[in-house]
PDB file of N, CA and C in Angstrom:
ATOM      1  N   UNK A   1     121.084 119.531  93.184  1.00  0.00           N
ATOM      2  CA  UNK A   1     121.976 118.402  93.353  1.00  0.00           C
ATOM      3  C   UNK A   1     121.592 117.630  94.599  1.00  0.00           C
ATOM      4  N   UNK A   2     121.329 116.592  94.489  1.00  0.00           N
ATOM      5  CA  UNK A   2     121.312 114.904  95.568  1.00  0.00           C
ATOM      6  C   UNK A   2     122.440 114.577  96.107  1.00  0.00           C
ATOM      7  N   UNK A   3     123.297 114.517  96.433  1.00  0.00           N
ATOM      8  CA  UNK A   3     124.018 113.664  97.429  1.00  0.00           C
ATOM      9  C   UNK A   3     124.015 113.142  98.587  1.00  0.00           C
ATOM     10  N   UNK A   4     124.153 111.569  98.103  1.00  0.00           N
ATOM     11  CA  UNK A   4     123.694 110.634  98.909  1.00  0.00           C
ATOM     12  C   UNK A   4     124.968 109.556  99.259  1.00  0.00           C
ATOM     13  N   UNK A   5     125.052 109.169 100.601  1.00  0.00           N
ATOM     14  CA  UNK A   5     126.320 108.246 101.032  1.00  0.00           C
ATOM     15  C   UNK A   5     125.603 107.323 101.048  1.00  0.00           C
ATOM     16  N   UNK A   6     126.265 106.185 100.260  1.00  0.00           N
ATOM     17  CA  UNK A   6     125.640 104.616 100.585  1.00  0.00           C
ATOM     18  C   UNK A   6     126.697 103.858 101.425  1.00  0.00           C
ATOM     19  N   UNK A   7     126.163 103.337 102.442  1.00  0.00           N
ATOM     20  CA  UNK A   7     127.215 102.480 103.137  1.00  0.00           C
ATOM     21  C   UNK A   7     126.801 101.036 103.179  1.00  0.00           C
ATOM     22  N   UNK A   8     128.151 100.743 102.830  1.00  0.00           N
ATOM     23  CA  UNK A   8     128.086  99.009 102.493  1.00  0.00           C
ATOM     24  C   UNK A   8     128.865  97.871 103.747  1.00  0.00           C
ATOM     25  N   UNK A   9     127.897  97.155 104.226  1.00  0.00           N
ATOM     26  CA  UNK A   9     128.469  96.629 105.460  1.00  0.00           C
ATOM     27  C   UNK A   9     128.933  95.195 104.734  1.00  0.00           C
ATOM     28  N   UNK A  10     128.879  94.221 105.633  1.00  0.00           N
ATOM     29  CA  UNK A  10     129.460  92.786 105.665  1.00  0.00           C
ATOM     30  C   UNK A  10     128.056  92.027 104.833  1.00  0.00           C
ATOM     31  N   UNK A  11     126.717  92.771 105.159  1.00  0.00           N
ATOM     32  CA  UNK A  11     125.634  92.093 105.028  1.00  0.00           C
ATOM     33  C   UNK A  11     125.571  91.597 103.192  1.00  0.00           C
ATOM     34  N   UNK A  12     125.143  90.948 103.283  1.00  0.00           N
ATOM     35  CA  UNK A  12     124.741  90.987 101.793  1.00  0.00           C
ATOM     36  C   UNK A  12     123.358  91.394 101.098  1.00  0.00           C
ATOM     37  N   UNK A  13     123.817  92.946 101.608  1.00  0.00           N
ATOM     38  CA  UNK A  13     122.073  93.277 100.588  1.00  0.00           C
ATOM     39  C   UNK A  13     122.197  94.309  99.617  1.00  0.00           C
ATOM     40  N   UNK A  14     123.038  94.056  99.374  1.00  0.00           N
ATOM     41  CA  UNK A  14     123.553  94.880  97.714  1.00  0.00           C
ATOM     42  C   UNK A  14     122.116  95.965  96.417  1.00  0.00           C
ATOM     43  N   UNK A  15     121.206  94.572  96.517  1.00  0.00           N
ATOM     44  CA  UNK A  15     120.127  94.795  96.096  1.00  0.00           C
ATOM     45  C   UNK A  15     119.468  95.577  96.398  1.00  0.00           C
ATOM     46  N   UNK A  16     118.781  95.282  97.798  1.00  0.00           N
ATOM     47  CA  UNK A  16     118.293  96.418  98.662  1.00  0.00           C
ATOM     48  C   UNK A  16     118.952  97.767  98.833  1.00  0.00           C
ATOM     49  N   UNK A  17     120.433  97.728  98.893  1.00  0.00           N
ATOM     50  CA  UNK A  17     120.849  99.058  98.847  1.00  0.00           C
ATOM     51  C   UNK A  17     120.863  99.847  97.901  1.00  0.00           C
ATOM     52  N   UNK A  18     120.540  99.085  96.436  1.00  0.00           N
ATOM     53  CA  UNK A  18     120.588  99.904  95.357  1.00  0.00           C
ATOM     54  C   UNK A  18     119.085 100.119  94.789  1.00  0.00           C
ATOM     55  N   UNK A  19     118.323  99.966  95.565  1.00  0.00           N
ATOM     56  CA  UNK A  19     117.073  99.946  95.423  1.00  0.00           C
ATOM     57  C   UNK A  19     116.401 101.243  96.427  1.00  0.00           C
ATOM     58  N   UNK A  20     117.495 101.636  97.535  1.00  0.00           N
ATOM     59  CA  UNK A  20     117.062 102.350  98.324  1.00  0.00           C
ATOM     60  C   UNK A  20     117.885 103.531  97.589  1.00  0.00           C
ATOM     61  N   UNK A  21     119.101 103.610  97.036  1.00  0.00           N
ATOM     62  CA  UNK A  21     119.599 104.428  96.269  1.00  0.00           C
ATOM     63  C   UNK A  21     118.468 105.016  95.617  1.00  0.00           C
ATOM     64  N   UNK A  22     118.022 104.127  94.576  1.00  0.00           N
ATOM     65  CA  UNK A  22     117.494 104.682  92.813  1.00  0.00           C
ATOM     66  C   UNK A  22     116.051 105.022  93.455  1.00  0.00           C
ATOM     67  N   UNK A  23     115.440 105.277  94.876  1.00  0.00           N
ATOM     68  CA  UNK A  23     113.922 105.701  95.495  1.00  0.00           C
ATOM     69  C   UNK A  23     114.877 107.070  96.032  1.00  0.00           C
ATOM     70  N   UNK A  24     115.684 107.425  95.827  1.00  0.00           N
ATOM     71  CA  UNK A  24     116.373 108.541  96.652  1.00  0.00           C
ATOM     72  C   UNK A  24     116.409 109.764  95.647  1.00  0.00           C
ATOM     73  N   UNK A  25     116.608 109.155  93.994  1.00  0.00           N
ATOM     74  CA  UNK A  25     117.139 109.637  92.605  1.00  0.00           C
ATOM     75  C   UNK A  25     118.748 110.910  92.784  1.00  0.00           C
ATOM     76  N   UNK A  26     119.143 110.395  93.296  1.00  0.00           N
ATOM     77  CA  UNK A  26     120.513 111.331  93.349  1.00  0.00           C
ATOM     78  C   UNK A  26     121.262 111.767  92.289  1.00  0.00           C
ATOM     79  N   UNK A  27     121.949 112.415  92.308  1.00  0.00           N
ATOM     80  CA  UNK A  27     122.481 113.078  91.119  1.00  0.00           C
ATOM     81  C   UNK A  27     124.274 112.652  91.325  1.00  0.00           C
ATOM     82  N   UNK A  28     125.013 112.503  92.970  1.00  0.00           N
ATOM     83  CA  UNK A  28     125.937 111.784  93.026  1.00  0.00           C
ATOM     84  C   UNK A  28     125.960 110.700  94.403  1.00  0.00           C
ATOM     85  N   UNK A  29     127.108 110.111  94.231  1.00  0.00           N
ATOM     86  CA  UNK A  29     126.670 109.158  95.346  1.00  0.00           C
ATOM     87  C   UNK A  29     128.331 108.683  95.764  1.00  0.00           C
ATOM     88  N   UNK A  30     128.551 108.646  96.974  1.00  0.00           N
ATOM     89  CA  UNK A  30     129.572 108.050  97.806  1.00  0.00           C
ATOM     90  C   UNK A  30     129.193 106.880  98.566  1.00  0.00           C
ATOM     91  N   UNK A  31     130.556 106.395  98.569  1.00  0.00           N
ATOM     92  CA  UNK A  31     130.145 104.564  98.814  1.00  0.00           C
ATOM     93  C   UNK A  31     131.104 104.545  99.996  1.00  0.00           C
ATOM     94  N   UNK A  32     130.976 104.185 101.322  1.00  0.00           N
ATOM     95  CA  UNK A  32     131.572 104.165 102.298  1.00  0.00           C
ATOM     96  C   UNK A  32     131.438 102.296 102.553  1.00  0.00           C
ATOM     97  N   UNK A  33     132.946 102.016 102.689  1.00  0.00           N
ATOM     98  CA  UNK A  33     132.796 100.160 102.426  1.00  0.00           C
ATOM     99  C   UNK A  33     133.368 100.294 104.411  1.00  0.00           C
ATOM    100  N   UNK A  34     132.094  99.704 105.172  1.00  0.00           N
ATOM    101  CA  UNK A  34     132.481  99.352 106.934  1.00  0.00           C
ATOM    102  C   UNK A  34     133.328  97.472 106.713  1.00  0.00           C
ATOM    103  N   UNK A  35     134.042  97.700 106.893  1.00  0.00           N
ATOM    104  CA  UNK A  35     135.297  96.614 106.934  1.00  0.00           C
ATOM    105  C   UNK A  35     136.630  97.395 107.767  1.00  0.00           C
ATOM    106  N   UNK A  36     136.023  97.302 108.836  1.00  0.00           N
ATOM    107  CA  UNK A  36     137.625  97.894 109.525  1.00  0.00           C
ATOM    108  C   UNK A  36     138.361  96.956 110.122  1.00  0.00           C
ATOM    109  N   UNK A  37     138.389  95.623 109.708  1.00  0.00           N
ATOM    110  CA  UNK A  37     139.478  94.558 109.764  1.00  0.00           C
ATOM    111  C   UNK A  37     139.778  94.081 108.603  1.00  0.00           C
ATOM    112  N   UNK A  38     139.847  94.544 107.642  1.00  0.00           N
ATOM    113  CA  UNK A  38     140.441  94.267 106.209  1.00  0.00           C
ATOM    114  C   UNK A  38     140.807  95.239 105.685  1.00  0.00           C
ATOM    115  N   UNK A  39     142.517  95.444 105.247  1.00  0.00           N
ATOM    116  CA  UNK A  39     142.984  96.576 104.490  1.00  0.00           C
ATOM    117  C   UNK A  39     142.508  95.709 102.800  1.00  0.00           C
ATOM    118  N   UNK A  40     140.896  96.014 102.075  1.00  0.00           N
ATOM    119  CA  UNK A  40     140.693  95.640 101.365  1.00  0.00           C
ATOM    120  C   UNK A  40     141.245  96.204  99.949  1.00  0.00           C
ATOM    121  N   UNK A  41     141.787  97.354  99.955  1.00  0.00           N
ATOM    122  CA  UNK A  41     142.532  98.338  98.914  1.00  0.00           C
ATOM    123  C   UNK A  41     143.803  97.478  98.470  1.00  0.00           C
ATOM    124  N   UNK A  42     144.609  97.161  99.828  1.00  0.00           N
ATOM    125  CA  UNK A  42     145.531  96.383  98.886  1.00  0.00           C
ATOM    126  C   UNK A  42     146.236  95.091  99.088  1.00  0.00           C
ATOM    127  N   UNK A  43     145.348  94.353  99.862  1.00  0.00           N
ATOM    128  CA  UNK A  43     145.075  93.067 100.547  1.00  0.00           C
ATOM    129  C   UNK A  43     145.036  92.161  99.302  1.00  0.00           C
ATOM    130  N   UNK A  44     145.711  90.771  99.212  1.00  0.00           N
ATOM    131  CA  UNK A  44     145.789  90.160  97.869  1.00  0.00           C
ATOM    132  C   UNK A  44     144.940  88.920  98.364  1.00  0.00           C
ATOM    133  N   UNK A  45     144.382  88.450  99.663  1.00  0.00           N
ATOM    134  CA  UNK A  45     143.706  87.539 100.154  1.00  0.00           C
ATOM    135  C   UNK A  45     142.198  87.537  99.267  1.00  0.00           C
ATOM    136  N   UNK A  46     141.379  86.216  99.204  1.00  0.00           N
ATOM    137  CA  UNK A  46     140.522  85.843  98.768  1.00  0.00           C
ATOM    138  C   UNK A  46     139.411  86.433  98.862  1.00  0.00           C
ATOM    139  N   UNK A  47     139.089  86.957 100.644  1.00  0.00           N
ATOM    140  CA  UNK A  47     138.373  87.622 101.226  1.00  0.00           C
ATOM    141  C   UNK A  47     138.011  89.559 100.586  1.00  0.00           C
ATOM    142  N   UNK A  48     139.697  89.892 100.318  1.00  0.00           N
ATOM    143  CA  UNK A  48     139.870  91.153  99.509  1.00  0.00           C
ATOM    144  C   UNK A  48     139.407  91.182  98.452  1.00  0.00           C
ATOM    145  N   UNK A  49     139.865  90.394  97.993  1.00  0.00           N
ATOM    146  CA  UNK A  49     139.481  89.891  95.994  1.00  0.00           C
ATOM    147  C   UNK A  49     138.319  90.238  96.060  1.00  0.00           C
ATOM    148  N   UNK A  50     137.518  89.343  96.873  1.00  0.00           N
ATOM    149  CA  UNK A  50     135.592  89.270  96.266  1.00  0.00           C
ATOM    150  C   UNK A  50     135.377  90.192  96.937  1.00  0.00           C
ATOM    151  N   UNK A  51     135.416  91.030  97.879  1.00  0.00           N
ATOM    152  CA  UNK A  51     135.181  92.403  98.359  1.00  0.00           C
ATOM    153  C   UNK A  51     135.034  93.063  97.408  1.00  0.00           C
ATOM    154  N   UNK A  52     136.237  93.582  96.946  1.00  0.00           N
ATOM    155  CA  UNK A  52     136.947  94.174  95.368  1.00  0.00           C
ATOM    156  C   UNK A  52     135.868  93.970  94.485  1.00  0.00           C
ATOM    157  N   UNK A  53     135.735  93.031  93.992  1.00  0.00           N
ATOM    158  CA  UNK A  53     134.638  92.303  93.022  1.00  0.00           C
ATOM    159  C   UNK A  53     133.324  92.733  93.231  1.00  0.00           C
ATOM    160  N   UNK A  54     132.821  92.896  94.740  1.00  0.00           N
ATOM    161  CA  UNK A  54     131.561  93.046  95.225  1.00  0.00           C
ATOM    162  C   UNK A  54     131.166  94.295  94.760  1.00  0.00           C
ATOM    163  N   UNK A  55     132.312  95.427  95.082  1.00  0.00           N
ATOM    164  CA  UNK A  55     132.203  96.730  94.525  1.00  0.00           C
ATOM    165  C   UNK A  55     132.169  97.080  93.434  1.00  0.00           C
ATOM    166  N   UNK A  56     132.821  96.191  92.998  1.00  0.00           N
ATOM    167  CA  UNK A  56     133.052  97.174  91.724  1.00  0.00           C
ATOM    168  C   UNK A  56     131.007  96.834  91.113  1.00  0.00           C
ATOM    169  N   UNK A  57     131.039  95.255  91.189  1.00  0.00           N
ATOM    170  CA  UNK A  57     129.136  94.764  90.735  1.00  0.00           C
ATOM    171  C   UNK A  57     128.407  95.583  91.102  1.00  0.00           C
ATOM    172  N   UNK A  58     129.006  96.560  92.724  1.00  0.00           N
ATOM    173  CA  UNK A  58     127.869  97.717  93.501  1.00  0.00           C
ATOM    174  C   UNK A  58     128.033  98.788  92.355  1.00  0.00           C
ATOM    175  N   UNK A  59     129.142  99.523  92.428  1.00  0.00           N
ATOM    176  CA  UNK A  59     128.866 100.399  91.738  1.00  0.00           C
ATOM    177  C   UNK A  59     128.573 100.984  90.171  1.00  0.00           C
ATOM    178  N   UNK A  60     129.185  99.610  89.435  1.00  0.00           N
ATOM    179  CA  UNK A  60     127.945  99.855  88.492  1.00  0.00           C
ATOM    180  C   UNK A  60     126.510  99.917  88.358  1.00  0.00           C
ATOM    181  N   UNK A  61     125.854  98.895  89.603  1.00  0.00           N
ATOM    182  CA  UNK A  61     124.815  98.976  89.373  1.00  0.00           C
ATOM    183  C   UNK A  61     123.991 100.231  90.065  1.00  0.00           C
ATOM    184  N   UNK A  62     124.661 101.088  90.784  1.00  0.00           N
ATOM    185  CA  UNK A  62     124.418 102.295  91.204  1.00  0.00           C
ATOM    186  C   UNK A  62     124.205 103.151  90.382  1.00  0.00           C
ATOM    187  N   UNK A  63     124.993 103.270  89.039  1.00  0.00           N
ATOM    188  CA  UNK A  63     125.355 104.177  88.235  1.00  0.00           C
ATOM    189  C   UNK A  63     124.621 103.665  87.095  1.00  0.00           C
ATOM    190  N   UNK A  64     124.340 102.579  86.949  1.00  0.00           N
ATOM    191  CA  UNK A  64     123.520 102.276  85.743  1.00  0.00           C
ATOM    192  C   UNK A  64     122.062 102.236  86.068  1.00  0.00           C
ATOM    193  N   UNK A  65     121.676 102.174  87.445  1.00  0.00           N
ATOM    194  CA  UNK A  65     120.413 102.401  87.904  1.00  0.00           C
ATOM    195  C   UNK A  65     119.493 103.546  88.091  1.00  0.00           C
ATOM    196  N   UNK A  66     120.545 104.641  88.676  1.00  0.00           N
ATOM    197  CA  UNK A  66     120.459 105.553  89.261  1.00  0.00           C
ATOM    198  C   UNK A  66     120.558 106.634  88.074  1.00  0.00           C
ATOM    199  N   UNK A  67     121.253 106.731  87.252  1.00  0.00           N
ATOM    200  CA  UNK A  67     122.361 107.398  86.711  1.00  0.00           C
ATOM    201  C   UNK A  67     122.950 108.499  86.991  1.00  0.00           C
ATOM    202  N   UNK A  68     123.168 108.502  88.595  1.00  0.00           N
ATOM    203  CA  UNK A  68     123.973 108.771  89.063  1.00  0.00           C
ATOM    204  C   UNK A  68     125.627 109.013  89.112  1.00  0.00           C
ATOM    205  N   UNK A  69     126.227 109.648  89.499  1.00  0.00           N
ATOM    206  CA  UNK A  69     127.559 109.553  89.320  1.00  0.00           C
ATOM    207  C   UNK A  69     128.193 109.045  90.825  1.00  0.00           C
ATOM    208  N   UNK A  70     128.821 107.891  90.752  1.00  0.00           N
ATOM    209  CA  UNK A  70     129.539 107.313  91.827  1.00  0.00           C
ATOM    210  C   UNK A  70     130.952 108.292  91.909  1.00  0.00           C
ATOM    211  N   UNK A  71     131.292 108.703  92.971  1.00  0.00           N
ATOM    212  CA  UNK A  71     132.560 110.179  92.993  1.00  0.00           C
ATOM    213  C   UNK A  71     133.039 110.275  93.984  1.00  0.00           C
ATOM    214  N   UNK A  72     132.876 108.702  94.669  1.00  0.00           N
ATOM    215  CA  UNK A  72     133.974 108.400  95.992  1.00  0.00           C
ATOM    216  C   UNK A  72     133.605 107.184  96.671  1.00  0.00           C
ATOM    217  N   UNK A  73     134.837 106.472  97.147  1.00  0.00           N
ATOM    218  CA  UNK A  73     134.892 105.355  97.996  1.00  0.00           C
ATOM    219  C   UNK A  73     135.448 105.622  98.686  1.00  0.00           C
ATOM    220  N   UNK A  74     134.958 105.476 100.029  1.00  0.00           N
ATOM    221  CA  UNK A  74     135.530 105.654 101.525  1.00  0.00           C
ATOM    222  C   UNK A  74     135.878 104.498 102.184  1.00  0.00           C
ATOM    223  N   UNK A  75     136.931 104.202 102.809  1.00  0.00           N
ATOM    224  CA  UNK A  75     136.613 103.003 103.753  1.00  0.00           C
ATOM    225  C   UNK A  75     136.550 103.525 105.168  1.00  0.00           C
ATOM    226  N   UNK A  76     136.397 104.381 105.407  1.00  0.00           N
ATOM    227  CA  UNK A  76     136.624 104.796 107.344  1.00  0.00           C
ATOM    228  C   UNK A  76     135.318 105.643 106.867  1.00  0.00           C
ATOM    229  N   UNK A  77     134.735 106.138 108.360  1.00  0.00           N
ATOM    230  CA  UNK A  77     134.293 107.092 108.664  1.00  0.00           C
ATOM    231  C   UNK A  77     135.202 108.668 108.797  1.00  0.00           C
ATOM    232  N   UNK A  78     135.862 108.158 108.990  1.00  0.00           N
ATOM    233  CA  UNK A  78     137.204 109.255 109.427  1.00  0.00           C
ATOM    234  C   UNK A  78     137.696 109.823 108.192  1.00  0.00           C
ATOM    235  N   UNK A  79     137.556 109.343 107.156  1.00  0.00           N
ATOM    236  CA  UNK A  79     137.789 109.898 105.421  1.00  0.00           C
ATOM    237  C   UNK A  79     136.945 110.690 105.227  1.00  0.00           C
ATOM    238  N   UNK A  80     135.380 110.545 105.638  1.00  0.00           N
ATOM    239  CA  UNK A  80     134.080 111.628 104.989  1.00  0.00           C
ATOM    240  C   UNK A  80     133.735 112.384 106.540  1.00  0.00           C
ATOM    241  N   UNK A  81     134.967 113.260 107.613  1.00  0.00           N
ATOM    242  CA  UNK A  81     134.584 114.234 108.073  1.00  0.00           C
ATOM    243  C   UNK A  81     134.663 115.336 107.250  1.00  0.00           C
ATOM    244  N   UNK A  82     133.568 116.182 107.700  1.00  0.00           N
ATOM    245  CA  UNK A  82     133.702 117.495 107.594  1.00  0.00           C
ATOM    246  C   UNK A  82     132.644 116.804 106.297  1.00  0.00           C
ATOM    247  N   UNK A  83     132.424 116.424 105.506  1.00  0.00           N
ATOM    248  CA  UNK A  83     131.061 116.083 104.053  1.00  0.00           C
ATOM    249  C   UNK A  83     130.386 116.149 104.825  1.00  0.00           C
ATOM    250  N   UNK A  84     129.294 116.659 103.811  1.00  0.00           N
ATOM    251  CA  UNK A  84     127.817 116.496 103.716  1.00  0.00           C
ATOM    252  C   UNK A  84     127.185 115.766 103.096  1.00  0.00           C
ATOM    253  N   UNK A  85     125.940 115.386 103.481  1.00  0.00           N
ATOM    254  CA  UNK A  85     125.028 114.105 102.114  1.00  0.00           C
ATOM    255  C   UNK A  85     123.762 114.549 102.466  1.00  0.00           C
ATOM    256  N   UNK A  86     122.801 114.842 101.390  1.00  0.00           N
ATOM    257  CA  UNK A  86     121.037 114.940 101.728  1.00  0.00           C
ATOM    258  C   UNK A  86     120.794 113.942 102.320  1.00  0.00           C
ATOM    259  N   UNK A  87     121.348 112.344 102.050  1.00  0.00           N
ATOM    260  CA  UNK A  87     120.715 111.555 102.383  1.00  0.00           C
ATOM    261  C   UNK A  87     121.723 110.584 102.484  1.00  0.00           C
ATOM    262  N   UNK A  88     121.596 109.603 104.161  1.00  0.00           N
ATOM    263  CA  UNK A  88     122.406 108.335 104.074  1.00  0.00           C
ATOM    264  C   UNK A  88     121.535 107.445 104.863  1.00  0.00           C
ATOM    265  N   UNK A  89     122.241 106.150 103.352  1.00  0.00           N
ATOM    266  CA  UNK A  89     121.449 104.583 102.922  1.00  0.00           C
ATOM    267  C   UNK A  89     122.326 103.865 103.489  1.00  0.00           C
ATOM    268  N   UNK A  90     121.767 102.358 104.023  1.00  0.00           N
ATOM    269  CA  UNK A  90     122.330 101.070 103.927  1.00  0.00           C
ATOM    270  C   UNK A  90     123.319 101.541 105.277  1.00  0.00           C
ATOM    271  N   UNK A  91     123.704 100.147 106.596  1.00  0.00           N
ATOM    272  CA  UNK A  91     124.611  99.811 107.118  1.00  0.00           C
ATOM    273  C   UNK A  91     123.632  99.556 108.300  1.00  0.00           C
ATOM    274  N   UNK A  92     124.441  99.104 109.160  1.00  0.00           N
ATOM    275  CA  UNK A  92     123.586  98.691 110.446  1.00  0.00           C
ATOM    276  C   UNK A  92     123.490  99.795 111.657  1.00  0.00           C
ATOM    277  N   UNK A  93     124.221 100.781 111.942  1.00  0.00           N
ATOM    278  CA  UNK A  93     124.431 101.806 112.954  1.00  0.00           C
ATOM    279  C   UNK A  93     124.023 103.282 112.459  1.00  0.00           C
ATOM    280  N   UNK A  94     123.622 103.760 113.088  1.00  0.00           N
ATOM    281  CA  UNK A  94     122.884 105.137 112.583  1.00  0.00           C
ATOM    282  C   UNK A  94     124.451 105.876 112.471  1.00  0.00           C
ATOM    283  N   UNK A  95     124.417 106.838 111.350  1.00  0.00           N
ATOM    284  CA  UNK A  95     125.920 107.646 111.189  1.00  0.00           C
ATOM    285  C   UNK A  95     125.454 108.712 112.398  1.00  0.00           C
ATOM    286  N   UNK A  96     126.815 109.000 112.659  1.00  0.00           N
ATOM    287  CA  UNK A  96     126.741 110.797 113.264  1.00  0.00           C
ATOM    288  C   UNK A  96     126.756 111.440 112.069  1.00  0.00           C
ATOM    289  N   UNK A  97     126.258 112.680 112.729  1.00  0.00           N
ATOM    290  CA  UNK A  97     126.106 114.242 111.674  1.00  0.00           C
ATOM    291  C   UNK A  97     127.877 113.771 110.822  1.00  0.00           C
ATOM    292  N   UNK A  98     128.269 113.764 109.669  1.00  0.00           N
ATOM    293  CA  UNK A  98     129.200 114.155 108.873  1.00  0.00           C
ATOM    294  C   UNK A  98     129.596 115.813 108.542  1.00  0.00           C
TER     295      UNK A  98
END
């Protein structure tokens, strides 16, 4: 088993991240969304919406790429203590050990 955290920042490289995914071949995959000024879960603003939207376009194409199983969305760091991942993709700041 692969498990791999993809983290999705503000940037728009969706592509690239799912490209660095499907060179990884994982078997599952967690999606950690860095937005810690938007409660995007249940925020009804415009900004939320296409967030919302952005993900959901990410993670199909994770799962239809990869065929992988997508088996969590995080929005904090503070949600995936104590996990493990073989491997973490995509964001601008190196993670600490999880």
């Amino acid at each position: 088993m692969s498990d791999i955290l993809a983290i999705v920042d503000r940037t728009n490289t969706d592509d690239q991240l799912v490209d660095e995914i499907v060179r990884r071949h994982p078997d599952r995959v967690t999606v950690l969304v860095e937005d810690g000024q938007l409660d995007w879960g249940s925020d009804d603003s415009p900004r939320a919406r296409a967030l919302r939207d952005r993900l959901a376009r990410l993670l199909a194409a994770i799962e239809q790429r990869t065929g992988a199983v997508v088996v969590g969305l995080a929005g904090s760091r503070e949600q995936l203590r104590g996990w493990r991942f073989d491997r973490i993709v995509g964001g601008h700041d190196a993670l600490p050990a999880l």
